[in-house]
C-alpha atoms as a PDB file:
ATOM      1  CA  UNK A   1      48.293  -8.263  -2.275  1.00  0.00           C
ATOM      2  CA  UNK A   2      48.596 -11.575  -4.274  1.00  0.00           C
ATOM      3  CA  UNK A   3      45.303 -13.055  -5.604  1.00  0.00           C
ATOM      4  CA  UNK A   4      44.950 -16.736  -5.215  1.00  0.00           C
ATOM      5  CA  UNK A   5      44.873 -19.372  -7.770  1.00  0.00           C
ATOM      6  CA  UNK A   6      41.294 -19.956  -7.361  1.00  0.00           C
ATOM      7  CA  UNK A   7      39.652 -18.743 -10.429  1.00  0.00           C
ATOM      8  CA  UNK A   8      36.859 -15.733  -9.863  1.00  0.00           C
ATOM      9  CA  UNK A   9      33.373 -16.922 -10.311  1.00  0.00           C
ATOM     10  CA  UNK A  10      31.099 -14.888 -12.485  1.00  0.00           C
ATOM     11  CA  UNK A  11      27.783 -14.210 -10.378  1.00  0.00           C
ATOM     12  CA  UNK A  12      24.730 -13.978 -12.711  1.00  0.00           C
ATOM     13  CA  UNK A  13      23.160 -10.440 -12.617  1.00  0.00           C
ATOM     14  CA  UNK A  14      19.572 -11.093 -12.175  1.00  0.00           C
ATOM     15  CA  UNK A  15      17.085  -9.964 -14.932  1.00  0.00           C
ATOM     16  CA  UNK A  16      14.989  -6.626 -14.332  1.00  0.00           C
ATOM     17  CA  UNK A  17      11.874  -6.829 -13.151  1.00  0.00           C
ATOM     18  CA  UNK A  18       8.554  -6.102 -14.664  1.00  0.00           C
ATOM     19  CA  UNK A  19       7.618  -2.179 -13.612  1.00  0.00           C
ATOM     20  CA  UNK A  20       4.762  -2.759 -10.884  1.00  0.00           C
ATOM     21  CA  UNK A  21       2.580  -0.584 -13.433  1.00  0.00           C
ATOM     22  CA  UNK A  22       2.250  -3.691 -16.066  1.00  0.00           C
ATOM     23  CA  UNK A  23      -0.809  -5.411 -15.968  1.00  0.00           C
ATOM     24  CA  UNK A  24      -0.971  -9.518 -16.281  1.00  0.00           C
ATOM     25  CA  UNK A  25      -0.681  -9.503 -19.790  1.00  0.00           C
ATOM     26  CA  UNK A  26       1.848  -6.748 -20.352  1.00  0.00           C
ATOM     27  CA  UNK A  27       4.188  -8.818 -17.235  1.00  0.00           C
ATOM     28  CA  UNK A  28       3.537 -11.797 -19.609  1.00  0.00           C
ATOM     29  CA  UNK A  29       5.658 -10.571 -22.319  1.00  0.00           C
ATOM     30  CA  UNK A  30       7.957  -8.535 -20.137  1.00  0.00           C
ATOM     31  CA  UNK A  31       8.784 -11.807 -18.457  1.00  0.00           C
ATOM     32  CA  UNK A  32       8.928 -14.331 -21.233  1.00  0.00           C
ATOM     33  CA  UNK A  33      11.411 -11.445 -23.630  1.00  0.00           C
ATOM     34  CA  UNK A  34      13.543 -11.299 -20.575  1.00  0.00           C
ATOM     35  CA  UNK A  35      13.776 -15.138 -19.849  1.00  0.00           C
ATOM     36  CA  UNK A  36      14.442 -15.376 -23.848  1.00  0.00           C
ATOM     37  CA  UNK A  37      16.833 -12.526 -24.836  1.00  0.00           C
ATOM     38  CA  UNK A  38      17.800 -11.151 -21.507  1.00  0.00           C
ATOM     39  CA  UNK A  39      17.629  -7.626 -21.727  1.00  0.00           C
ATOM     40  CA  UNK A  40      19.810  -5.076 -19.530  1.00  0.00           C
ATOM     41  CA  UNK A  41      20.083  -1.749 -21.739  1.00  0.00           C
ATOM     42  CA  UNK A  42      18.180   1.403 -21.168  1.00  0.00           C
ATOM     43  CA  UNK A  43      17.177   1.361 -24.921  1.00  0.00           C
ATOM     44  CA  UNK A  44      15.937  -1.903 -24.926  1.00  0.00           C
ATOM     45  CA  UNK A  45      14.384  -1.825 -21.575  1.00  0.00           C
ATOM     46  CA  UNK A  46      12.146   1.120 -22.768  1.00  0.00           C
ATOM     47  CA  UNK A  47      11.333  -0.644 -25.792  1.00  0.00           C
ATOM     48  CA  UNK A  48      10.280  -3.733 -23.764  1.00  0.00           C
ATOM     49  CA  UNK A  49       8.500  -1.893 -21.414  1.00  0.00           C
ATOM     50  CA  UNK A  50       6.500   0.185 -24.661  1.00  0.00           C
ATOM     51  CA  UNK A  51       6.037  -3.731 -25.747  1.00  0.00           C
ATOM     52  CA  UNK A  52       4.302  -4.722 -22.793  1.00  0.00           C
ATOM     53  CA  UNK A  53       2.317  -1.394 -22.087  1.00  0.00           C
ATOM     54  CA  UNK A  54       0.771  -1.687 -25.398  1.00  0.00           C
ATOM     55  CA  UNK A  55      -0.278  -5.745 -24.425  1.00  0.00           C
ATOM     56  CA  UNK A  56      -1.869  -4.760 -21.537  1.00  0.00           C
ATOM     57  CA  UNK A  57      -3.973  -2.050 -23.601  1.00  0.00           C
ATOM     58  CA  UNK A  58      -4.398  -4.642 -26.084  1.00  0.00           C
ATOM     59  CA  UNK A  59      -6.004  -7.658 -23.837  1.00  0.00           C
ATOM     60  CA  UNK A  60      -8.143  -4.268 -21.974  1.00  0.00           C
ATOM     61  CA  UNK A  61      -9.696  -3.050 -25.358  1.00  0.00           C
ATOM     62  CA  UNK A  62     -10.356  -6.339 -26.415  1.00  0.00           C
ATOM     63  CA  UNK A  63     -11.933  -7.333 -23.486  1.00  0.00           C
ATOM     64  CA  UNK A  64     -14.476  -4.543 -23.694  1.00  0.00           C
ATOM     65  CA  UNK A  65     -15.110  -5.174 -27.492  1.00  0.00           C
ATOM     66  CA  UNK A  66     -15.825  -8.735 -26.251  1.00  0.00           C
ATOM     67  CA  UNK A  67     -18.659  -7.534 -23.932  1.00  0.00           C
ATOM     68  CA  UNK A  68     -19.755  -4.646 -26.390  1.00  0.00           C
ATOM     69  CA  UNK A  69     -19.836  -5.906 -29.554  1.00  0.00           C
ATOM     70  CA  UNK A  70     -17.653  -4.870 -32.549  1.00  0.00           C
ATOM     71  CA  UNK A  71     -20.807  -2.603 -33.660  1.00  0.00           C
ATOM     72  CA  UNK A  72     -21.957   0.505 -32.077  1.00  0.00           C
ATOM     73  CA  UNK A  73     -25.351   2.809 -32.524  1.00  0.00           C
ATOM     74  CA  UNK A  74     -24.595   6.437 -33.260  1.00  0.00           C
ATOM     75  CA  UNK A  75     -27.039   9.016 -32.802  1.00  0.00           C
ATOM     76  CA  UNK A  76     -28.768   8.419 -35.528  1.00  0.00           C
ATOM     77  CA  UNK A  77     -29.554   4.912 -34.858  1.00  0.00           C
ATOM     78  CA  UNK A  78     -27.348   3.558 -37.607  1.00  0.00           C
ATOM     79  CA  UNK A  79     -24.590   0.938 -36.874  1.00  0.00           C
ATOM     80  CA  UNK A  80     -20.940   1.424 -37.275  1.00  0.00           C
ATOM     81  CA  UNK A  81     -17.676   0.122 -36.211  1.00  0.00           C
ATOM     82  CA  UNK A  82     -16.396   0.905 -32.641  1.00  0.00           C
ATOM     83  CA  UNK A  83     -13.740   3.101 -32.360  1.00  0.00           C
ATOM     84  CA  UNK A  84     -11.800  -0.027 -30.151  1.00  0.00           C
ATOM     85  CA  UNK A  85     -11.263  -1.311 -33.769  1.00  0.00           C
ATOM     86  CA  UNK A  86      -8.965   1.313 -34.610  1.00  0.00           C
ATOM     87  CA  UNK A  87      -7.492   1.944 -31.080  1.00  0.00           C
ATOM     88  CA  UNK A  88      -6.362  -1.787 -31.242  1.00  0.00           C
ATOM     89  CA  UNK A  89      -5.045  -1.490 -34.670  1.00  0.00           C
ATOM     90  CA  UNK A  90      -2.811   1.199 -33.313  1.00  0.00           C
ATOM     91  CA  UNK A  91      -1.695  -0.146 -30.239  1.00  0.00           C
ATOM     92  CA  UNK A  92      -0.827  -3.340 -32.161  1.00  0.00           C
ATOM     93  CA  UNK A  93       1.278  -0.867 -34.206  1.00  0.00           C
ATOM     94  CA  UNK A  94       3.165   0.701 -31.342  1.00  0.00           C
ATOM     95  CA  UNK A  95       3.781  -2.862 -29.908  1.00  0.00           C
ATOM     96  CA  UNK A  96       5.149  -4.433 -33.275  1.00  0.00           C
ATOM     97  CA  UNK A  97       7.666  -1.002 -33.675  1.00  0.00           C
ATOM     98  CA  UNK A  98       8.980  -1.589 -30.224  1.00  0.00           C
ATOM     99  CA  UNK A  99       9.823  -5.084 -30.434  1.00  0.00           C
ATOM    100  CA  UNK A 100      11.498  -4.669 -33.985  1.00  0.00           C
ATOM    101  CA  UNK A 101      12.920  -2.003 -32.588  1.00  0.00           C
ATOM    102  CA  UNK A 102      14.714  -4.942 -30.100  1.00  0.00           C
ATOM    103  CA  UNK A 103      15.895  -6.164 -33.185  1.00  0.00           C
ATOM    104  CA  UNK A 104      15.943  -9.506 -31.724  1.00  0.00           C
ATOM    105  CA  UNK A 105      16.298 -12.737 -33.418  1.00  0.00           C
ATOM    106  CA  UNK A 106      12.606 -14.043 -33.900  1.00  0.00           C
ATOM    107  CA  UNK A 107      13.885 -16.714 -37.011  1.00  0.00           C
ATOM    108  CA  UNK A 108      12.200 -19.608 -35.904  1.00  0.00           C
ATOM    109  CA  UNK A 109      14.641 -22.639 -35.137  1.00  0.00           C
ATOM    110  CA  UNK A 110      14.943 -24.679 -38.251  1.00  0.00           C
ATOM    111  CA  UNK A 111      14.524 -28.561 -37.873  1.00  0.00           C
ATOM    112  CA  UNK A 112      17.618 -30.820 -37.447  1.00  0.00           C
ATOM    113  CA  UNK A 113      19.985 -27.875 -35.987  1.00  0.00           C
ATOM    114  CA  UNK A 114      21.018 -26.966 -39.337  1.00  0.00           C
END
């Protein structure tokens, strides 16, 4: 059969959706990366979605440092860092090796289009 003259109009695949397992924060990111860079591959969706798990741990810890305090007791009385400290340090980690691991162009637009 003869196609027609009329040319074929690409339809837009629409962008995945946040997994229903993201909290606010972690749908946050999910949803602003995938408005920005539009991201479809497996790869890149499990980076994204390593990304965002590691926000919503993020905003969680340090909303209970917030209401705890930076400083804990041990048993001896004596003060010390919590160990939230070094559980956000490390989720930060995970989160900035998934999104380089995007490798996606975060070079901030330069002024004047040039």
């Amino acid at each position: 059969m003869k196609k027609s003259g009329i040319p074929q109009i690409a339809t837009k695949k629409p962008l995945p959706k946040p997994p229903k397992e993201l909290g606010a924060a972690g749908r946050a990111l999910w949803n602003k990366l995938q408005q920005e860079y539009a991201l479809e591959d497996q790869g890149g969706l499990e980076s994204l979605l390593t990304a965002a798990r590691s926000e919503d741990d993020i905003q969680r810890m340090r909303a209970r440092l917030a209401k705890d305090g930076d400083l804990i007791a041990d048993r001896f009385g004596q003060l010390k860092a919590s160990p939230l400290l070094q559980s956000i340090r490390g989720a930060e980690t995970i989160k900035r090796q998934a999104l380089r691991a995007l490798n996606l162009d975060i070079e901030p637009p330069t002024k004047g289009g040039k």
